[in-house]
C-alpha atoms as a PDB file:
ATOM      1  CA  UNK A   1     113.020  71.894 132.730  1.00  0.00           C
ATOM      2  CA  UNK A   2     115.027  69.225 131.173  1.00  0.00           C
ATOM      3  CA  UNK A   3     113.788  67.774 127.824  1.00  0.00           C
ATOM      4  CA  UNK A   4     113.095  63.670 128.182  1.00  0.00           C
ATOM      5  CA  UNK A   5     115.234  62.935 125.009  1.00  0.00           C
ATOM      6  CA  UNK A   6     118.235  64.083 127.211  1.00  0.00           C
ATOM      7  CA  UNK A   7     117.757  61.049 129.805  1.00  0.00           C
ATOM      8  CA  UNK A   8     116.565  58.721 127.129  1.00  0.00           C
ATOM      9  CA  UNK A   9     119.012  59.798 123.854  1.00  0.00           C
ATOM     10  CA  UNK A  10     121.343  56.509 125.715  1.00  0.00           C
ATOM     11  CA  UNK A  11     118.616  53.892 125.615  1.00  0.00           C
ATOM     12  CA  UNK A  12     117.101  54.427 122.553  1.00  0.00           C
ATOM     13  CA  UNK A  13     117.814  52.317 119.208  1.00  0.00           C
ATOM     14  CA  UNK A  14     121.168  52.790 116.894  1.00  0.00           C
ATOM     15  CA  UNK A  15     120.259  50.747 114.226  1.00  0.00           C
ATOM     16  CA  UNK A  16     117.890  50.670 111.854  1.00  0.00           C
ATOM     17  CA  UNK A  17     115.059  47.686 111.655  1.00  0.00           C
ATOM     18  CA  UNK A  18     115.570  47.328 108.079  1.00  0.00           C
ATOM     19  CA  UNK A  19     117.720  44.015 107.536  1.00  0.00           C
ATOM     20  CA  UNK A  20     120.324  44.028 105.482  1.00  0.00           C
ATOM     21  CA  UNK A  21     119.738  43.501 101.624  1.00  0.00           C
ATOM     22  CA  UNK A  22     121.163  39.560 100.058  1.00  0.00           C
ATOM     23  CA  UNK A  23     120.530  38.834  96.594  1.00  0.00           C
ATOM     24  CA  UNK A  24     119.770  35.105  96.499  1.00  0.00           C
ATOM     25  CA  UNK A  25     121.874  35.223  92.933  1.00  0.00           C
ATOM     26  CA  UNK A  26     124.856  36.699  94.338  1.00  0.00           C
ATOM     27  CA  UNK A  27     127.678  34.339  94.962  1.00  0.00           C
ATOM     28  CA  UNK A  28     130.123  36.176  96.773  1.00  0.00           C
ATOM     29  CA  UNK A  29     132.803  35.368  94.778  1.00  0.00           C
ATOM     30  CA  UNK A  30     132.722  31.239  95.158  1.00  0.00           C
ATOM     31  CA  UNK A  31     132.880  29.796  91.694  1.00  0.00           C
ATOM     32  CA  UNK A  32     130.983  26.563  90.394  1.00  0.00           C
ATOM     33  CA  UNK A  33     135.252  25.154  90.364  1.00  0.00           C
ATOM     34  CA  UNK A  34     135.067  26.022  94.531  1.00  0.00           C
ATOM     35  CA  UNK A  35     131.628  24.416  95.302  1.00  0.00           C
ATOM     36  CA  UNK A  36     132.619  21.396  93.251  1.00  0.00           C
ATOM     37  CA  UNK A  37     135.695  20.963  95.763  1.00  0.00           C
ATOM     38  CA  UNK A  38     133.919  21.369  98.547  1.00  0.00           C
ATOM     39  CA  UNK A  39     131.709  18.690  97.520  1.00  0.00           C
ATOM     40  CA  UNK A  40     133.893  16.645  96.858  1.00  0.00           C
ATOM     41  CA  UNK A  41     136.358  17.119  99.840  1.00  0.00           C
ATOM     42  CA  UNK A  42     132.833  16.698 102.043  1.00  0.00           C
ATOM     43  CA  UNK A  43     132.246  13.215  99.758  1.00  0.00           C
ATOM     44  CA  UNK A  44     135.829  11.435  99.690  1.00  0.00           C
ATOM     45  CA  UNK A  45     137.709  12.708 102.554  1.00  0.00           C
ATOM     46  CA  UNK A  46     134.820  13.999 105.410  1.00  0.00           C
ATOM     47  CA  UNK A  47     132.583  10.918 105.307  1.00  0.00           C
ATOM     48  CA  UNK A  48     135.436   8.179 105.612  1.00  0.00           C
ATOM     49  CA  UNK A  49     137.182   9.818 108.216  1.00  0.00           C
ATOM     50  CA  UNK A  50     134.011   9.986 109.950  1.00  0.00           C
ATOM     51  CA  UNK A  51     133.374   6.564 108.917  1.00  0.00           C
ATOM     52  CA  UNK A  52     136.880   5.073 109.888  1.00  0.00           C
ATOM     53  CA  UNK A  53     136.416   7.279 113.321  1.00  0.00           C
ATOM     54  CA  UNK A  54     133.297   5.159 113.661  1.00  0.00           C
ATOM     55  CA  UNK A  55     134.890   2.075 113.808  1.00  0.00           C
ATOM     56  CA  UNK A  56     138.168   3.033 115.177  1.00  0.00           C
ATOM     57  CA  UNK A  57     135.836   3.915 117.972  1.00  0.00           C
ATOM     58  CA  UNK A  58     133.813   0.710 117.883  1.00  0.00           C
ATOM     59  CA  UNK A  59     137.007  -1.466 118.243  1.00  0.00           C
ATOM     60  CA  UNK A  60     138.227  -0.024 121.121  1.00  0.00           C
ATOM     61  CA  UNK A  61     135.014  -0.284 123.062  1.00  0.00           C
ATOM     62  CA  UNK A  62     135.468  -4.085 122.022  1.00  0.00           C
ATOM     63  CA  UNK A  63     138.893  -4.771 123.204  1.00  0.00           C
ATOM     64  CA  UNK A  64     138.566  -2.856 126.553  1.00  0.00           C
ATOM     65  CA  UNK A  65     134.765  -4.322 127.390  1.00  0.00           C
ATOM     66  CA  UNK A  66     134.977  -6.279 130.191  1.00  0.00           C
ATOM     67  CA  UNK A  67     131.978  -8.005 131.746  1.00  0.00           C
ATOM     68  CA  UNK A  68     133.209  -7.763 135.361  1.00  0.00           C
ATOM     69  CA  UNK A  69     132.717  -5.305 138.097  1.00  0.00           C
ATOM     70  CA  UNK A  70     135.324  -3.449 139.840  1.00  0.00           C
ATOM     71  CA  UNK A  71     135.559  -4.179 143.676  1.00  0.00           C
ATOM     72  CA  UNK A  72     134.095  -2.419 146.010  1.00  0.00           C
ATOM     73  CA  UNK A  73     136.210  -0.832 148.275  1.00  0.00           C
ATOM     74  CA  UNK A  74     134.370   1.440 150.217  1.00  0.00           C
ATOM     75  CA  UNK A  75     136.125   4.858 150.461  1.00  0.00           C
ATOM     76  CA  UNK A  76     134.293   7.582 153.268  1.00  0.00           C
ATOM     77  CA  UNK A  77     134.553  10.152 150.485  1.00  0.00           C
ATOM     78  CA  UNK A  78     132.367   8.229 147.663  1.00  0.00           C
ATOM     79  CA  UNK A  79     128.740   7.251 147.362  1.00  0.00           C
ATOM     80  CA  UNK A  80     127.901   9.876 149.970  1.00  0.00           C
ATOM     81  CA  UNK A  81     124.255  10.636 151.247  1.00  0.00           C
ATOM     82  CA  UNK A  82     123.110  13.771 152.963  1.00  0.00           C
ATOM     83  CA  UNK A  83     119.519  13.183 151.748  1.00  0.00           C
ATOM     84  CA  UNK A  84     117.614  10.473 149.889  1.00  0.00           C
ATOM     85  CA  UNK A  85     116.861  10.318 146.318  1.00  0.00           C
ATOM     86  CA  UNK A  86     113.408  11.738 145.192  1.00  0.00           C
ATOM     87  CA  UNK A  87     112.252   8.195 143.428  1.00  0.00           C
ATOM     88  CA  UNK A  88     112.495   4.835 144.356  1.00  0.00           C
ATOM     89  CA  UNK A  89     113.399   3.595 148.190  1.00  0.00           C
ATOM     90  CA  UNK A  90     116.089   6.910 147.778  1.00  0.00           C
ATOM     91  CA  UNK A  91     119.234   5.240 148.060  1.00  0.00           C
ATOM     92  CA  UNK A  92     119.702   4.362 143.780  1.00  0.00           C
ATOM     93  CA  UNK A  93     120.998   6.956 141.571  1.00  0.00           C
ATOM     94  CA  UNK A  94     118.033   7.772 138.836  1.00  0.00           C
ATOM     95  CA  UNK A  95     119.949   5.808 135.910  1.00  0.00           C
ATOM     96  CA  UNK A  96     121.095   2.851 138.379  1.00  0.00           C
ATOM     97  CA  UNK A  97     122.645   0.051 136.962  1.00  0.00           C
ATOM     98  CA  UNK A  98     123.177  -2.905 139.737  1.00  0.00           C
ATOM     99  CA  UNK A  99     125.500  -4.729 138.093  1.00  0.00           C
ATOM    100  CA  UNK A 100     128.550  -1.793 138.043  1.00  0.00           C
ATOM    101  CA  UNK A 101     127.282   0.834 140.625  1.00  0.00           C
ATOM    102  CA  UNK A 102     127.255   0.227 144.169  1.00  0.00           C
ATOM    103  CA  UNK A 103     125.113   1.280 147.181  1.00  0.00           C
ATOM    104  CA  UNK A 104     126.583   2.870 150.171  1.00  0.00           C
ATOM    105  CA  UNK A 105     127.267  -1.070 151.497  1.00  0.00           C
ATOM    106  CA  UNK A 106     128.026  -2.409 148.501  1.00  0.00           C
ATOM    107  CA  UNK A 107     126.995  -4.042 145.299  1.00  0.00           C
ATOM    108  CA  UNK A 108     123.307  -5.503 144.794  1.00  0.00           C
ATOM    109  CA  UNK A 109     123.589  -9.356 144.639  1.00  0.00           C
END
């Protein structure tokens, strides 16, 4: 008769449940010198680019923002319908906005 640890030596555990042990006081080799760059790279160089990106960003969305819709051109391969919409009368998207997306037929007036 075969033993059961034979059929079950591939499934059972390899490791050991015992975490490995961190000293909170060890630094792995980072000195006070390192953390202070960090800091300071994180303070004078990450936050302005992020800051500059920010408006860089905020610009642009100005100079390209144009009130008006596009025109509807209706294309047989857009706004497509093989079944109605759960909410609503079925035919607007959940997150509708009338004034730039367009039914089937054409824009909401």
């Amino acid at each position: 008769m075969a033993s059961w640890t034979k059929f079950a030596r591939p499934f059972s555990r390899k490791y050991s449940t015992a975490g490995p042990k961190f000293n909170l006081n060890d630094t792995h080799g980072v000195t006070e010198q390192t953390q202070l760059m960090w800091k300071r790279l994180s303070y004078f160089v990450g936050f302005p680019v992020i800051l500059l990106a920010m408006v860089n960003s905020y610009l642009n969305h100005q100079a390209h923002h144009n009130d008006e819709r596009p025109e509807f051109v209706a294309y047989p391969h857009l706004r497509i319908r093989t079944k109605k919409f759960p909410w609503g009368d079925g035919n607007h998207s959940l997150f509708h906005n009338p004034k730039m997306n367009a039914l089937p037929d054409g824009y909401e007036e």
